[in-house]
N, C-alpha and C. Protein backbone atom coordinates (compact mmCIF):
# COMPACT_ATOMS: atom_id res chain seq x y z
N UNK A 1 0.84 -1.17 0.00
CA UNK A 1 0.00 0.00 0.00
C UNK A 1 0.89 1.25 0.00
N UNK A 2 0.63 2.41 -0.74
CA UNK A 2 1.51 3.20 -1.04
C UNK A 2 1.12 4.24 -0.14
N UNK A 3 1.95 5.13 0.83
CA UNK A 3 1.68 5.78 2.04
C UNK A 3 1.60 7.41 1.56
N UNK A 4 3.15 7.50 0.86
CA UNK A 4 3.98 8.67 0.31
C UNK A 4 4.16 8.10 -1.20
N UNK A 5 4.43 9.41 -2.21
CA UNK A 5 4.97 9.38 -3.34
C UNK A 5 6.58 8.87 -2.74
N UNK A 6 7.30 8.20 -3.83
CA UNK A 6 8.48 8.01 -3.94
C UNK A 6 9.46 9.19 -3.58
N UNK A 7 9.08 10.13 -4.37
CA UNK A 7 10.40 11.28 -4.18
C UNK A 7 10.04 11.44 -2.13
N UNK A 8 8.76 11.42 -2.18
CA UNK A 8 8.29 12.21 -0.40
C UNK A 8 9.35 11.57 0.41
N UNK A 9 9.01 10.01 -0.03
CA UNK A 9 10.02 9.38 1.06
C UNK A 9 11.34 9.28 0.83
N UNK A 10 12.09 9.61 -0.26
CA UNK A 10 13.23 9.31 -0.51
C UNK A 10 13.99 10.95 0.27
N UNK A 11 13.12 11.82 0.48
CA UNK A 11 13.17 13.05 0.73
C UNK A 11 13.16 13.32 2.53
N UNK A 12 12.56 12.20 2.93
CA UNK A 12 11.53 12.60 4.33
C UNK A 12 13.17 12.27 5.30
N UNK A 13 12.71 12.49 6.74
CA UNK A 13 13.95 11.96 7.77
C UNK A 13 13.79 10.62 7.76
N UNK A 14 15.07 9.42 7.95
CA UNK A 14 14.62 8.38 7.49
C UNK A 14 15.40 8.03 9.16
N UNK A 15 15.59 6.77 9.62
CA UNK A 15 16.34 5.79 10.43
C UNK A 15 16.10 4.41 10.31
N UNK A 16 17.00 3.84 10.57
CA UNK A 16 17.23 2.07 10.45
C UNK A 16 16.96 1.85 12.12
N UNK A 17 15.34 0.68 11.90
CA UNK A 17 15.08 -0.23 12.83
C UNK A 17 15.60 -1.53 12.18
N UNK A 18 14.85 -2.61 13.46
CA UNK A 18 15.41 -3.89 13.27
C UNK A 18 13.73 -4.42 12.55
N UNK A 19 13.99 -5.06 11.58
CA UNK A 19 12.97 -5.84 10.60
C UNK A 19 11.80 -6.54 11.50
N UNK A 20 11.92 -6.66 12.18
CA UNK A 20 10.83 -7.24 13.71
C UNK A 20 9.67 -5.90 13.69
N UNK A 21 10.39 -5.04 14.00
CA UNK A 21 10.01 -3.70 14.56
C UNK A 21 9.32 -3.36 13.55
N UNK A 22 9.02 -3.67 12.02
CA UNK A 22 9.17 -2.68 10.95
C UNK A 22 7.44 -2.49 10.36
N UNK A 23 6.38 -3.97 11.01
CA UNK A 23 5.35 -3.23 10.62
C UNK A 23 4.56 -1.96 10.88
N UNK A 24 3.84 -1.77 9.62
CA UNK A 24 3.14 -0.50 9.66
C UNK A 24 3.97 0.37 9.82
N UNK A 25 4.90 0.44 9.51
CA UNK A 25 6.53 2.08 9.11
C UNK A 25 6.41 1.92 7.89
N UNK A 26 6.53 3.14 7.64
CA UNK A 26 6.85 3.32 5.98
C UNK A 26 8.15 2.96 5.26
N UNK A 27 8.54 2.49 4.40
CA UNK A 27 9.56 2.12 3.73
C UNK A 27 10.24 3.56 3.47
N UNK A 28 11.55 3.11 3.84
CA UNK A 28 12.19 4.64 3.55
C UNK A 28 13.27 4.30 2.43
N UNK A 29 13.27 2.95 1.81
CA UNK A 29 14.50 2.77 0.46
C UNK A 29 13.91 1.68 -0.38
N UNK A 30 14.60 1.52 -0.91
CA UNK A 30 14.33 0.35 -2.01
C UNK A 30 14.74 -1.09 -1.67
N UNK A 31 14.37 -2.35 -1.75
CA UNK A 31 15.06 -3.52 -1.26
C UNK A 31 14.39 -4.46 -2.76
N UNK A 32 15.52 -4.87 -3.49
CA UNK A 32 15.68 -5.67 -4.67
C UNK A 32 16.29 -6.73 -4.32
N UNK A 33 15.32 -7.67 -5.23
CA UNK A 33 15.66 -9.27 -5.38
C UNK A 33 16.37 -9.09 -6.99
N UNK A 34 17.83 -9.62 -6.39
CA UNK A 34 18.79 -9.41 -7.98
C UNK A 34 19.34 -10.44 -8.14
N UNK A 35 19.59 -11.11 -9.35
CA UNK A 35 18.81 -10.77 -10.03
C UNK A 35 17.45 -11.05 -9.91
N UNK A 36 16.11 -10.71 -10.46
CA UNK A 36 16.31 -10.20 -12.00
C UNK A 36 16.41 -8.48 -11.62
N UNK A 37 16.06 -7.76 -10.48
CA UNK A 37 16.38 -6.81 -10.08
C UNK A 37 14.32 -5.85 -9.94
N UNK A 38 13.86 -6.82 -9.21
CA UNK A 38 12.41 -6.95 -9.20
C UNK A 38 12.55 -5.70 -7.53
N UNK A 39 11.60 -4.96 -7.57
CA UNK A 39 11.86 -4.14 -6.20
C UNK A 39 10.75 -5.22 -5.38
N UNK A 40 11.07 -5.65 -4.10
CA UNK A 40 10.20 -6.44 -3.17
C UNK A 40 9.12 -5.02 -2.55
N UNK A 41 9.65 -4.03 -2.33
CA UNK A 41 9.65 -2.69 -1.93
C UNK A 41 9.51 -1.87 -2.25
N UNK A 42 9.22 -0.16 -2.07
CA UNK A 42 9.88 0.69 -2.94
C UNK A 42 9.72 1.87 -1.47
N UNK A 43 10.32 3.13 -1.44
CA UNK A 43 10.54 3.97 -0.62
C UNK A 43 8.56 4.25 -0.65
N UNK A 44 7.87 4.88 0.37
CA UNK A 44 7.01 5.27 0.59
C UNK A 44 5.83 4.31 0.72
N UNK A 45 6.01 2.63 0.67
CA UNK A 45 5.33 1.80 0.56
C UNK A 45 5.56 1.69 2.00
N UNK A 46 4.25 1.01 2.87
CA UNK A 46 4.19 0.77 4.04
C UNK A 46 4.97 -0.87 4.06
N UNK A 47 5.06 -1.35 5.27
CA UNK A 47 5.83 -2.08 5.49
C UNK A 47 4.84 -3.38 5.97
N UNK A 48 4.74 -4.23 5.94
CA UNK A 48 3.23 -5.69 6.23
C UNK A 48 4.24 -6.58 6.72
N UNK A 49 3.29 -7.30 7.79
CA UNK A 49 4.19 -8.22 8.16
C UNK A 49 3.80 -9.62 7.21
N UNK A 50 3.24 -9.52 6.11
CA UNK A 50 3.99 -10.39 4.93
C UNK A 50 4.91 -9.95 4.42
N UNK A 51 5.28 -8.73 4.20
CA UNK A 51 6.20 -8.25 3.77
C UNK A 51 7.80 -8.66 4.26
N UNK A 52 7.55 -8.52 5.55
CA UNK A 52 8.52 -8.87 6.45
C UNK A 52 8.89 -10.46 6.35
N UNK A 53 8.06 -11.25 6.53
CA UNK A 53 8.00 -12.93 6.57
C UNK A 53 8.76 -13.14 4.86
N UNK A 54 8.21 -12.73 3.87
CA UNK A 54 8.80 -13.04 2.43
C UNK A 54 10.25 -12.21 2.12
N UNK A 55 11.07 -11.40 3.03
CA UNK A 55 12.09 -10.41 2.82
C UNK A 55 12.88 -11.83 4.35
N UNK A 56 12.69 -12.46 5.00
CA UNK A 56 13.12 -13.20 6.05
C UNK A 56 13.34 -14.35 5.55
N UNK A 57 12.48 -15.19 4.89
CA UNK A 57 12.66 -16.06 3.42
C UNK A 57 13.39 -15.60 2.75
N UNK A 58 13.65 -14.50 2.07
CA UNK A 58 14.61 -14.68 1.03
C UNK A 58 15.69 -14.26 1.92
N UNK A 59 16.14 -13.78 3.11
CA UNK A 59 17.09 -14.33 3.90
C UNK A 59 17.85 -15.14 3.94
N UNK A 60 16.82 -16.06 4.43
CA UNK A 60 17.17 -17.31 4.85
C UNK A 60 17.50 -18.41 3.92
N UNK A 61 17.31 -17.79 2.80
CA UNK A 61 17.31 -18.68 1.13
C UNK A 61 19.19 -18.22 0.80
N UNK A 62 19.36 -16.87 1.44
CA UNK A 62 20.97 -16.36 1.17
C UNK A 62 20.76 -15.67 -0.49
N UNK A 63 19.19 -14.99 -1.07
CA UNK A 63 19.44 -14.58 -2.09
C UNK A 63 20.06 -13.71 -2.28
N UNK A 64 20.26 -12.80 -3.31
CA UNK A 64 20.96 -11.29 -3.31
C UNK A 64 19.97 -10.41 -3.39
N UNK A 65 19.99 -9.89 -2.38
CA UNK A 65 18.92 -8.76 -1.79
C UNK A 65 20.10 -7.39 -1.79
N UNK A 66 19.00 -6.19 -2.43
CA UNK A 66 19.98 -5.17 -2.47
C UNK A 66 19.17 -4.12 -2.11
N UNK A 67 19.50 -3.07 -1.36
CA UNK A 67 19.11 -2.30 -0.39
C UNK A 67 20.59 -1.00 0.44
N UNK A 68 19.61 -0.26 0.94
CA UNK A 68 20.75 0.77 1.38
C UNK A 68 21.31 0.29 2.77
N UNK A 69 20.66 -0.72 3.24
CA UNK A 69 20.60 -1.07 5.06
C UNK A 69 21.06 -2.09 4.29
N UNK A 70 21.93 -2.98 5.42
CA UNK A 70 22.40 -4.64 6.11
C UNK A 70 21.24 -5.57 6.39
N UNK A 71 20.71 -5.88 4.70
CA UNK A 71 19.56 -6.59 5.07
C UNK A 71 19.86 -7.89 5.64
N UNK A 72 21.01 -8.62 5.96
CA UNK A 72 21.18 -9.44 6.16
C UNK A 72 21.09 -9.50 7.60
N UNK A 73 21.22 -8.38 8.37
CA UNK A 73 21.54 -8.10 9.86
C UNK A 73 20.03 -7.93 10.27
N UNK A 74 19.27 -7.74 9.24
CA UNK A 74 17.35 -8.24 9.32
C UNK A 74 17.27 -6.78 9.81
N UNK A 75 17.73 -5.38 9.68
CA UNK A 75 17.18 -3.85 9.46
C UNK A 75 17.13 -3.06 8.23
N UNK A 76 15.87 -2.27 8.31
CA UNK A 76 15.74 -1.62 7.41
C UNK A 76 15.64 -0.22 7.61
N UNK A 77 15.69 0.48 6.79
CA UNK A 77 15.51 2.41 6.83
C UNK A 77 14.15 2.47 6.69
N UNK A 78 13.39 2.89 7.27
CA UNK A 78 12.31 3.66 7.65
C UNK A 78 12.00 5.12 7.30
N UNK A 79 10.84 5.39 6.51
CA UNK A 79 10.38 7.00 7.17
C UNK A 79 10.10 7.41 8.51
N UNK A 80 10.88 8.14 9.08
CA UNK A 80 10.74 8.98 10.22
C UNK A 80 10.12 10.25 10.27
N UNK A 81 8.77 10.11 10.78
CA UNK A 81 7.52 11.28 10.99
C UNK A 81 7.96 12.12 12.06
């Protein structure tokens, strides 16, 4: 569900929680499954805890997930209101 336009959030104050923490926060970056380079995400999209469970799977799968945060360390950047 889209919260903010893209530029809003790429724009807004952002901080990195821990991926637990992350439903219902707004996405504050991009997080790609690469290849084929598909966004799971995009900045201003709210955050679901399916969202979370299928980004923990591909974790745990060791795909190449690409993102501005240590998705591997299971945090992400957030919009900060």
């Amino acid at each position: 569900e889209k919260v903010l336009e893209i530029a809003e959030a790429m724009d807004a104050p952002k901080t990195t929680i821990p991926l637990m923490s992350a439903t219902g926060c707004v996405s504050g970056e991009f997080v790609y499954l690469y290849p084929p380079g598909i966004p799971l995400i995009v900045p201003g999209e709210a955050i679901t805890a399916e969202f979370i469970e299928r980004l923990r799977t591909c974790i745990s799968l060791k795909l190449n997930l690409q993102g501005s945060t240590d998705l591997f360390a299971e945090r992400i950047k957030i919009v900060y209101f």
